[in-house]
Protein backbone atom coordinates (compact mmCIF):
# COMPACT_ATOMS: atom_id res chain seq x y z
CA UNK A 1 167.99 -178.69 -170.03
CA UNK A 2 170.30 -175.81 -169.58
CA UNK A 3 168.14 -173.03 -168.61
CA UNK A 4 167.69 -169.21 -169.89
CA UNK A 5 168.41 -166.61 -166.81
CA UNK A 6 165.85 -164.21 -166.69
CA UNK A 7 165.14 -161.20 -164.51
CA UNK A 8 161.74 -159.30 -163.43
CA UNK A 9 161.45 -155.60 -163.14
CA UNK A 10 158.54 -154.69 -161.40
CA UNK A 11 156.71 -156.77 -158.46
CA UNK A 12 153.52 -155.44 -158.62
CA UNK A 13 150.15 -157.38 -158.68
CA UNK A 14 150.88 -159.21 -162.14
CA UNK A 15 153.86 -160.19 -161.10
CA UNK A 16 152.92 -163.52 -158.92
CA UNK A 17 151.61 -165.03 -162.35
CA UNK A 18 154.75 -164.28 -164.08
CA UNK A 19 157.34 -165.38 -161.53
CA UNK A 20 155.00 -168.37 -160.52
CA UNK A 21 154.70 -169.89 -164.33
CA UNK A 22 158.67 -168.80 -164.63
CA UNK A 23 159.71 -170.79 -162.33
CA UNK A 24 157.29 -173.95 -162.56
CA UNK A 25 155.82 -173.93 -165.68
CA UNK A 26 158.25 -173.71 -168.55
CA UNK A 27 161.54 -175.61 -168.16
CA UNK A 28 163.38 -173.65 -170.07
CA UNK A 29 163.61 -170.14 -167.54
CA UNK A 30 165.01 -169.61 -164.51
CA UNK A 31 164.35 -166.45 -162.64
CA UNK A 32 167.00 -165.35 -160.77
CA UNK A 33 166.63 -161.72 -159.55
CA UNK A 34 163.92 -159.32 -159.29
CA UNK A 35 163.60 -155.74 -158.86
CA UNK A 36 161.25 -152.90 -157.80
CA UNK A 37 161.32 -149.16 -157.17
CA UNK A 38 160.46 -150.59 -153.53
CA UNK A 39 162.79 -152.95 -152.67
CA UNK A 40 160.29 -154.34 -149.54
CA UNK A 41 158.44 -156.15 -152.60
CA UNK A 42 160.88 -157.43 -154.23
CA UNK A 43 162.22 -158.94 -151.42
CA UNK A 44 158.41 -160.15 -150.45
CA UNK A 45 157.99 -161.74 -153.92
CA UNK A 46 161.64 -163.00 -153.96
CA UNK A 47 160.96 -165.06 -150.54
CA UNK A 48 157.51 -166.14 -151.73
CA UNK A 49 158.48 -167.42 -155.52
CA UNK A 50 162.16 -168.60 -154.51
CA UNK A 51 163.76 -166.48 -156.34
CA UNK A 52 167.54 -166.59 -155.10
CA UNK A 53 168.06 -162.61 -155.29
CA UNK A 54 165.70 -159.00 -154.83
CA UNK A 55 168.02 -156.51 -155.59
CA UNK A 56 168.00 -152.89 -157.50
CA UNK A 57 166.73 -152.58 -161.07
CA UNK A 58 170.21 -151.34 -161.98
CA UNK A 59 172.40 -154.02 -160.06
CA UNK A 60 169.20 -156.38 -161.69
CA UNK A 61 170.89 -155.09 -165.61
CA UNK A 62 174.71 -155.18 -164.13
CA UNK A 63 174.15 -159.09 -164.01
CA UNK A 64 175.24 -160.55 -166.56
CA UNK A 65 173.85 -164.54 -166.43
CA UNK A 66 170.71 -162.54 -166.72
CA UNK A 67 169.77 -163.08 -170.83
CA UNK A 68 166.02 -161.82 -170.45
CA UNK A 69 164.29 -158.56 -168.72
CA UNK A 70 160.42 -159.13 -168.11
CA UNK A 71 159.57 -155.33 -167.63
CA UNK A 72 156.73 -155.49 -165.96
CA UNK A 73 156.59 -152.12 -164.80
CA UNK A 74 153.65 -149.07 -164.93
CA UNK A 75 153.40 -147.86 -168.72
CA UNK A 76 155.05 -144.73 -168.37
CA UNK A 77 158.26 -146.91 -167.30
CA UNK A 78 158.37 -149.48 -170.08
CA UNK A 79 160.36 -147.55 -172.32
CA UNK A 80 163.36 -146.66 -170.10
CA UNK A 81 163.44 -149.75 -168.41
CA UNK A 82 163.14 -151.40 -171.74
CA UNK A 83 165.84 -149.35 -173.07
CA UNK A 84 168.50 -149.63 -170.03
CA UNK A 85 167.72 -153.53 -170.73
CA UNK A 86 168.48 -153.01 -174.39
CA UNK A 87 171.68 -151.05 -173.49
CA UNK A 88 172.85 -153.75 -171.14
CA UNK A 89 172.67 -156.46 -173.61
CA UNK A 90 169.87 -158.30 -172.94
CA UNK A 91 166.74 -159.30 -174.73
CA UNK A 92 163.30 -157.73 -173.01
CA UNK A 93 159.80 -158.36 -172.69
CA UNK A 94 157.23 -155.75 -171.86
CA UNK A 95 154.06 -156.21 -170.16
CA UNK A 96 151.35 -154.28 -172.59
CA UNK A 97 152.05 -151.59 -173.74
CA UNK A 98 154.99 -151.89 -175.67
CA UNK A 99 155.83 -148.03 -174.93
CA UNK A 100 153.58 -144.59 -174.84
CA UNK A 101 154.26 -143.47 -178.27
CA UNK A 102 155.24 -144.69 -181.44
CA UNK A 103 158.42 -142.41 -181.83
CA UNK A 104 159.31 -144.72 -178.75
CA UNK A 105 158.60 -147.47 -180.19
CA UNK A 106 160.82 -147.38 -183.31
CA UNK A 107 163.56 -146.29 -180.93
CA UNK A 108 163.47 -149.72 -179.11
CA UNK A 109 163.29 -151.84 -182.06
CA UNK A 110 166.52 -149.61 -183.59
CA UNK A 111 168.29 -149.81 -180.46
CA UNK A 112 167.28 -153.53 -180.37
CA UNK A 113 168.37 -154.05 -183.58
CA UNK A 114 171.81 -152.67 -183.27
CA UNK A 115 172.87 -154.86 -179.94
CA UNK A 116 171.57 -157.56 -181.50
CA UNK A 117 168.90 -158.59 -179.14
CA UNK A 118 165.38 -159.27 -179.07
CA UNK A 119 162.45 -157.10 -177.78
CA UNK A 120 158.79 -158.74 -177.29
CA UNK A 121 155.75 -157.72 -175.56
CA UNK A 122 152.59 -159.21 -174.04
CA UNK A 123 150.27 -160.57 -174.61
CA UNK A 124 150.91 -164.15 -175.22
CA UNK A 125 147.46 -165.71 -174.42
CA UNK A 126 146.98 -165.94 -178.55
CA UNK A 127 149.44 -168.84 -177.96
CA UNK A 128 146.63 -170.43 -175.48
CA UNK A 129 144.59 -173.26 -176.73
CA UNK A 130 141.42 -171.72 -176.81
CA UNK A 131 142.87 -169.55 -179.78
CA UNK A 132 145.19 -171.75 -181.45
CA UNK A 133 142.04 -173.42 -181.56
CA UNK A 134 140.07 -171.18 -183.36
CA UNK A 135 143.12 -170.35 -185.61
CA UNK A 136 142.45 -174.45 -186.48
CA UNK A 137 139.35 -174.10 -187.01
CA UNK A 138 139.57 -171.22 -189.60
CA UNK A 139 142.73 -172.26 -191.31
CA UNK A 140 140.91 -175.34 -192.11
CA UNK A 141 137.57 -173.83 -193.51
CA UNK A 142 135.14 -175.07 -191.17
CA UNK A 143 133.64 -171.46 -191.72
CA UNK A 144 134.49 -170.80 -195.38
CA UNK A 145 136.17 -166.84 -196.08
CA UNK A 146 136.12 -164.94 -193.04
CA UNK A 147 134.35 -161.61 -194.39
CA UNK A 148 134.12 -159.68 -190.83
CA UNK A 149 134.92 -159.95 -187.17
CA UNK A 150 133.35 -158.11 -183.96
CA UNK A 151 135.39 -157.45 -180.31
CA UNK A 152 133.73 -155.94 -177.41
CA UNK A 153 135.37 -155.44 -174.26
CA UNK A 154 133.17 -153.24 -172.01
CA UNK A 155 133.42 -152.62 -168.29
CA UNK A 156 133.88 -149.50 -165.82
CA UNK A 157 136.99 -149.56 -165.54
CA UNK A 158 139.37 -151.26 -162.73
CA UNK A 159 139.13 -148.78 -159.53
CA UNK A 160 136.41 -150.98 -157.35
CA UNK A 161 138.92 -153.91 -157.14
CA UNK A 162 142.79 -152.78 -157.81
CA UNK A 163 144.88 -151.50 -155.06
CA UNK A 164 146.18 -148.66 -156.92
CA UNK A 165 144.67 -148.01 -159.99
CA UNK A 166 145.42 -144.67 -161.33
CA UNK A 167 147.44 -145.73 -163.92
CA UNK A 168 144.49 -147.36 -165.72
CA UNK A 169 143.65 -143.52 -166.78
CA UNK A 170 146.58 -141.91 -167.27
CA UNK A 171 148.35 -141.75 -170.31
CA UNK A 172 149.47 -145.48 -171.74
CA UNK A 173 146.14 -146.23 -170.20
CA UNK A 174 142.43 -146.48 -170.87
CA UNK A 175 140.80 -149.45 -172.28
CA UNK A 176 142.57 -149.22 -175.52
CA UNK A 177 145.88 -149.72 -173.73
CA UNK A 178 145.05 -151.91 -171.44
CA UNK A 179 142.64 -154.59 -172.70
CA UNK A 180 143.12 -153.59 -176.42
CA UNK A 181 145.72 -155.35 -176.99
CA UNK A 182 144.59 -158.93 -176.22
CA UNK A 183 141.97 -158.34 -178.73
CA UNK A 184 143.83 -156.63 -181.30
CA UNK A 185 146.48 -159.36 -180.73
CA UNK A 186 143.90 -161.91 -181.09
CA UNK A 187 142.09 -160.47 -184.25
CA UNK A 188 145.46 -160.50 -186.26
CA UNK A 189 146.25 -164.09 -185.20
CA UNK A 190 143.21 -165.03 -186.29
CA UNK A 191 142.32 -162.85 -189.60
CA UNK A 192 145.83 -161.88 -190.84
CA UNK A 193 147.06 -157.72 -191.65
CA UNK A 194 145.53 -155.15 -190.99
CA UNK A 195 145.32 -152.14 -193.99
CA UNK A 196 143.12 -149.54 -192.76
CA UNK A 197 141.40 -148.02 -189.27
CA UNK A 198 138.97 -145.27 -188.34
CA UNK A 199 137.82 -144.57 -184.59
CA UNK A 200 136.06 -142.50 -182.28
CA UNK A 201 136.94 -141.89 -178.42
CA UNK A 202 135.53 -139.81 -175.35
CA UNK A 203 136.12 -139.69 -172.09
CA UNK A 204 133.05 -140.03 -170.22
CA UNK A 205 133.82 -139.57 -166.63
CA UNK A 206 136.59 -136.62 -165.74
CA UNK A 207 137.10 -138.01 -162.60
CA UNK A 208 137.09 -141.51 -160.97
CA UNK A 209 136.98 -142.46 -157.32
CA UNK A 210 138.94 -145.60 -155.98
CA UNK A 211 136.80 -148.23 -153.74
CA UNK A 212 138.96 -150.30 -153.72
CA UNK A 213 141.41 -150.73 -150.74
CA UNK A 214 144.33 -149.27 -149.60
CA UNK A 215 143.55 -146.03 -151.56
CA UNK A 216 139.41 -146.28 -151.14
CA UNK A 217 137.99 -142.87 -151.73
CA UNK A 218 141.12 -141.34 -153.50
CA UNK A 219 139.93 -139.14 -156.29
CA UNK A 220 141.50 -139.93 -160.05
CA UNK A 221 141.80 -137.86 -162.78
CA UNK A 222 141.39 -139.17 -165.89
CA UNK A 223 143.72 -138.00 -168.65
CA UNK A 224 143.03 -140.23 -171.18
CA UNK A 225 140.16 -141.52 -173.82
CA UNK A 226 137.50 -144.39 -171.58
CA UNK A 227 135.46 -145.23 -174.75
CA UNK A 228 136.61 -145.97 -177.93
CA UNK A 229 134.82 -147.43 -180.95
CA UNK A 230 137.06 -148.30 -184.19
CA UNK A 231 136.38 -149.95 -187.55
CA UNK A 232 139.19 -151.86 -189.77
CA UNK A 233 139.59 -153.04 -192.98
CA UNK A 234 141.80 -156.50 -192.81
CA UNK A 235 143.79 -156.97 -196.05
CA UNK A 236 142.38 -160.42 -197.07
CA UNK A 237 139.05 -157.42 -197.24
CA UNK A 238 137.51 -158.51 -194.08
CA UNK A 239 135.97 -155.76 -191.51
CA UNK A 240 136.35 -155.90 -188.24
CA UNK A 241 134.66 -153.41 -185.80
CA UNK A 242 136.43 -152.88 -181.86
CA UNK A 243 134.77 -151.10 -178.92
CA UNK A 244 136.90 -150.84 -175.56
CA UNK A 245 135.23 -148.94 -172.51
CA UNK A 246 136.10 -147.98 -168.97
CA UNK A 247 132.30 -146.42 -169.47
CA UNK A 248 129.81 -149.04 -169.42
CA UNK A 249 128.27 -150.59 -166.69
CA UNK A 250 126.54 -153.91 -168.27
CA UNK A 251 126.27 -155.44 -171.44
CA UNK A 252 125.28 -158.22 -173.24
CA UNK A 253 127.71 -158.82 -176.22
CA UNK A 254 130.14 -161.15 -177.12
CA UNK A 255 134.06 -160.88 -176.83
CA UNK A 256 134.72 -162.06 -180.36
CA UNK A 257 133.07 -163.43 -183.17
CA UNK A 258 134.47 -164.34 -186.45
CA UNK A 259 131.77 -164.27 -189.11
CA UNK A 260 132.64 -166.36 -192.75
CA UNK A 261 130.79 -167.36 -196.07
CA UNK A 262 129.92 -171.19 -194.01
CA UNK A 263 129.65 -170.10 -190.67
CA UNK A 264 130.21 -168.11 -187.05
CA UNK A 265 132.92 -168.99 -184.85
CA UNK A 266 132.52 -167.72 -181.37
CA UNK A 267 136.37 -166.94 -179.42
CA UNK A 268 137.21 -167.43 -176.03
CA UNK A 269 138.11 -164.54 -173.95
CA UNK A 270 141.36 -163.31 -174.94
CA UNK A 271 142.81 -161.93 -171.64
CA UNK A 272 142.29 -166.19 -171.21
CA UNK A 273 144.41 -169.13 -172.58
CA UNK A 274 141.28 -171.44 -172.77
CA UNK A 275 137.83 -171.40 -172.57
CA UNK A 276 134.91 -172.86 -174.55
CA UNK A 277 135.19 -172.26 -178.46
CA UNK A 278 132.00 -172.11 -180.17
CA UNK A 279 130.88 -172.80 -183.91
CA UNK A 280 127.70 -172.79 -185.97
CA UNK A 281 128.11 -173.86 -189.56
CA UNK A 282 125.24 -173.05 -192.40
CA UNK A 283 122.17 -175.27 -191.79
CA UNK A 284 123.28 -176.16 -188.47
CA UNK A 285 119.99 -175.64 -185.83
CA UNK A 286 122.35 -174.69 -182.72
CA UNK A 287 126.26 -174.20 -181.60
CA UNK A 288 128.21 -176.96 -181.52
CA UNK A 289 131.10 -176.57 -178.92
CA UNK A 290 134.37 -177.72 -180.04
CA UNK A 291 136.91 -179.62 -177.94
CA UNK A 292 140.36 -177.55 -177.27
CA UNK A 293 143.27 -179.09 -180.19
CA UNK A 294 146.33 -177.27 -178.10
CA UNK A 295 147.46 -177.35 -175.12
CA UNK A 296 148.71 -174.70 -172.32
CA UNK A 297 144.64 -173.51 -171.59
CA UNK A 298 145.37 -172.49 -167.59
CA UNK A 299 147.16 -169.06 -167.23
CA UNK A 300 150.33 -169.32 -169.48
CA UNK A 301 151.13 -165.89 -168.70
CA UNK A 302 155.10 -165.97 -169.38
CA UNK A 303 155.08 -168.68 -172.28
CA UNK A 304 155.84 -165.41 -174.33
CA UNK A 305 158.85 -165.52 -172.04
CA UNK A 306 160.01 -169.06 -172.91
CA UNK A 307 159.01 -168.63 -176.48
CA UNK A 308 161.45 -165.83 -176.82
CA UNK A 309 164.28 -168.13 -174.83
CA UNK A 310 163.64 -171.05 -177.41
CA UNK A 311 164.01 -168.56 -180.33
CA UNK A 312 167.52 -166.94 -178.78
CA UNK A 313 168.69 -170.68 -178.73
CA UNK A 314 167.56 -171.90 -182.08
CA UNK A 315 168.17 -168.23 -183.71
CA UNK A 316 164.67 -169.02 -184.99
CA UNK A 317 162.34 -165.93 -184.95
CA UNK A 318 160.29 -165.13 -182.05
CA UNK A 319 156.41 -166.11 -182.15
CA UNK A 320 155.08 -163.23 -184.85
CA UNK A 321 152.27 -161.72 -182.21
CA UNK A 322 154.45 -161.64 -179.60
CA UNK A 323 157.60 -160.70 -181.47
CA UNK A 324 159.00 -156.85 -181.70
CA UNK A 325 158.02 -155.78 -185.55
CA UNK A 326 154.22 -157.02 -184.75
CA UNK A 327 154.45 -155.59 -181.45
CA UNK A 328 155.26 -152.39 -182.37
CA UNK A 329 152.63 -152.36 -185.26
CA UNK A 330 150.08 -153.22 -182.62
CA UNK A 331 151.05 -150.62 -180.52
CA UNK A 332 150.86 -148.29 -183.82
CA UNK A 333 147.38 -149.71 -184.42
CA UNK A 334 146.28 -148.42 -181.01
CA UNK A 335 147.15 -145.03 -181.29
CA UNK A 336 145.68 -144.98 -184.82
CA UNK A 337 142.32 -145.70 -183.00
CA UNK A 338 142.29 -142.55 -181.40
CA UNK A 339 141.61 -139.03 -183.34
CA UNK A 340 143.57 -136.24 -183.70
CA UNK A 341 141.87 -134.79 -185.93
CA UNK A 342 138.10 -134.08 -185.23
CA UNK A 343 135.84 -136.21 -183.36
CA UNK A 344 136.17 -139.09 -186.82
CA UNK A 345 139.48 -139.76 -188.13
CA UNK A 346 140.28 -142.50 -190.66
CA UNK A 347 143.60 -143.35 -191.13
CA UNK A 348 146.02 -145.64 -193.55
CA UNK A 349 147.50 -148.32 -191.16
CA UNK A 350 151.12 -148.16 -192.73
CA UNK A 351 154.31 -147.95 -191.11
CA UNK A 352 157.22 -147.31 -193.07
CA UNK A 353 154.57 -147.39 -196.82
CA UNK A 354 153.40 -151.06 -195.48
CA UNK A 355 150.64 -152.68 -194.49
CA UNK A 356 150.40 -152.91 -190.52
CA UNK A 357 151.05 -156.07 -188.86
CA UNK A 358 152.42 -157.91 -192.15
CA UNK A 359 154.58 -160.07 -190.22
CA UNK A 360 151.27 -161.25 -188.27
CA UNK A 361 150.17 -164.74 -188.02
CA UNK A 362 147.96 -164.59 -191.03
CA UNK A 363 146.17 -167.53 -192.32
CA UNK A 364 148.20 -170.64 -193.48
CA UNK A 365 151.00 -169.36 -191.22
CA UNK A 366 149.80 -170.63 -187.48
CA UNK A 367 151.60 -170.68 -184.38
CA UNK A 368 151.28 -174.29 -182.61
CA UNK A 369 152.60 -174.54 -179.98
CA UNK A 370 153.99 -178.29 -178.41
């Protein structure tokens, strides 16, 4: 199979996954440069992922085998990297967030648009089996209408473990940013549009303290919202309600349920490909756990990646979650979450007079992957 160059930007600490599955896991991509403001880990990852060149971001979007930029880069870079990729011709896709702002947003997908290549963003674990499971499960009624859905994801925060972590609460940050979208991304695959949000946010903590090494005892300041809690009206008239926190120190709640007329369904982790899928049906006396129908349930990270390679060879569009016009309406969808106006604000999810997210993966149109 004649294989899609691609090239990494950014060799931080998610970039092992990426350049591991890259090169091993999907037969389609071949990485062949990567890049990093510090060209000593570049060159590390390079040597330990056999990748044949570590060179500068710009001599990285001079190539021109290279058909694919993986910006995998802090927030506050992913739109100028994304849009230097753009510029130079190739097809990008972002780590989460898709960019810091909506105005930022739209300008990708224009620019996009008009050099005729393709922008997509993480995450791709919605293409695991775990949730293409679940998407099964629901598309063929074994829990009648889906009327609501629940998604917790509560911790406090990432500063005990990463080695530099004061991204995480700057701008483009916070849980919203970072975990958010796996759940958002998840809740669309599974229940289809979203019409309508409303959301509170606070930051709890104005400062944070790193115990983590090299930077242990570094003091953070935090610049963004740590605790947001967000209701949604789906358009099939489902509600779903959302609470992401950097706040909370234990809890005992689920990821994400889906509730219907016949049933619950219990989802995997989302930030996960597999994991154990749960059901309880009316009448039924306990959970039932369902075997996995799909495959790729280890860490895919990157099949987002070869998705979007398969689609620039077939001119078929890119998976819908992963794909730019979703992507930006879940980055749209985030920043709705958070008031401007008052400590409540309820908001219209439109962009453009539509519905958000109607190009999602909305019942009886499921992504299966082979």
């Amino acid at each position: 199979m004649e294989k899609t160059r691609i090239g990494i930007v950014g060799c931080g600490n998610i970039s092992s996954i990426y350049l591991k599955n890259c090169q091993q896991m999907f037969d389609i991509l071949e990485v062949v440069a990567c890049a990093d403001l510090i060209p000593e880990r570049a060159q590390a990852q390079a040597d330990a992922y056999g990748v044949p060149r570590a060179c500068s971001v710009k001599e990285l979007l001079a190539d021109p085998e290279i058909q694919i930029v993986v910006n995998l880069t802090i927030p506050q870079a992913h739109f100028d990297v994304a849009m230097q990729a753009i510029e130079a011709g190739k097809s990008v896709h972002n780590e989460k967030p898709l960019a810091l702002t909506r105005e930022q947003g739209k300008a990708l997908l224009k620019a996009a648009q008009q050099r005729g290549v393709r922008v997509g963003c993480a995450p791709d674990t919605f293409l695991g089996g775990g949730h293409q499971t679940c998407r099964k499960l629901i598309d063929d009624g074994w829990i009648g209408e889906p009327i609501a859905a629940t998604a917790f994801m509560l911790c406090h925060g990432h500063e005990s473990w990463h080695p530099s972590p004061a991204f995480y609460y700057q701008v483009g940050g916070g849980p919203m940013f970072d975990m958010g979208p796996y759940y958002l991304t998840a809740l669309i695959n599974l229940m289809g549009p979203i019409e309508r949000v409303s959301g509170e946010a606070r930051a709890t903590f104005p400062e944070r303290t790193i115990t983590s090494q090299p930077l242990y005892g570094t003091v953070i300041e935090v610049e963004t919202p740590t605790h947001i809690a967000s209701t949604f009206r789906f358009a099939n008239g489902a509600i779903g309600t959302m609470i992401t926190s950097f706040d909370v120190w234990h809890h005992n709640l689920p990821r994400i349920e889906i509730y219907g007329t016949e049933g619950t369904l219990v989802v995997p982790d989302p930030n996960g490909f597999g994991g154990p899928v749960r059901i309880r049906r009316a009448g039924d006396d306990d959970w039932h756990l369902v075997p996995l129908s799909h495959g790729y349930v280890e860490n895919s990270r990157g099949i987002g990646v070869a998705d979007m390679a398969y689609a620039l060879r077939s001119g078929r569009p890119t998976a819908p979650a992963v794909s730019s016009p979703t992507t930006f309406s879940t980055s749209c969808r985030q920043h709705l979450m958070l008031p401007r106006r008052g400590p409540m604000c309820t908001r219209r999810a439109r962009v453009n007079g539509q519905p958000l997210f109607p190009w999602a993966c909305g019942p009886g149109h499921s992504i299966r992957n082979q």
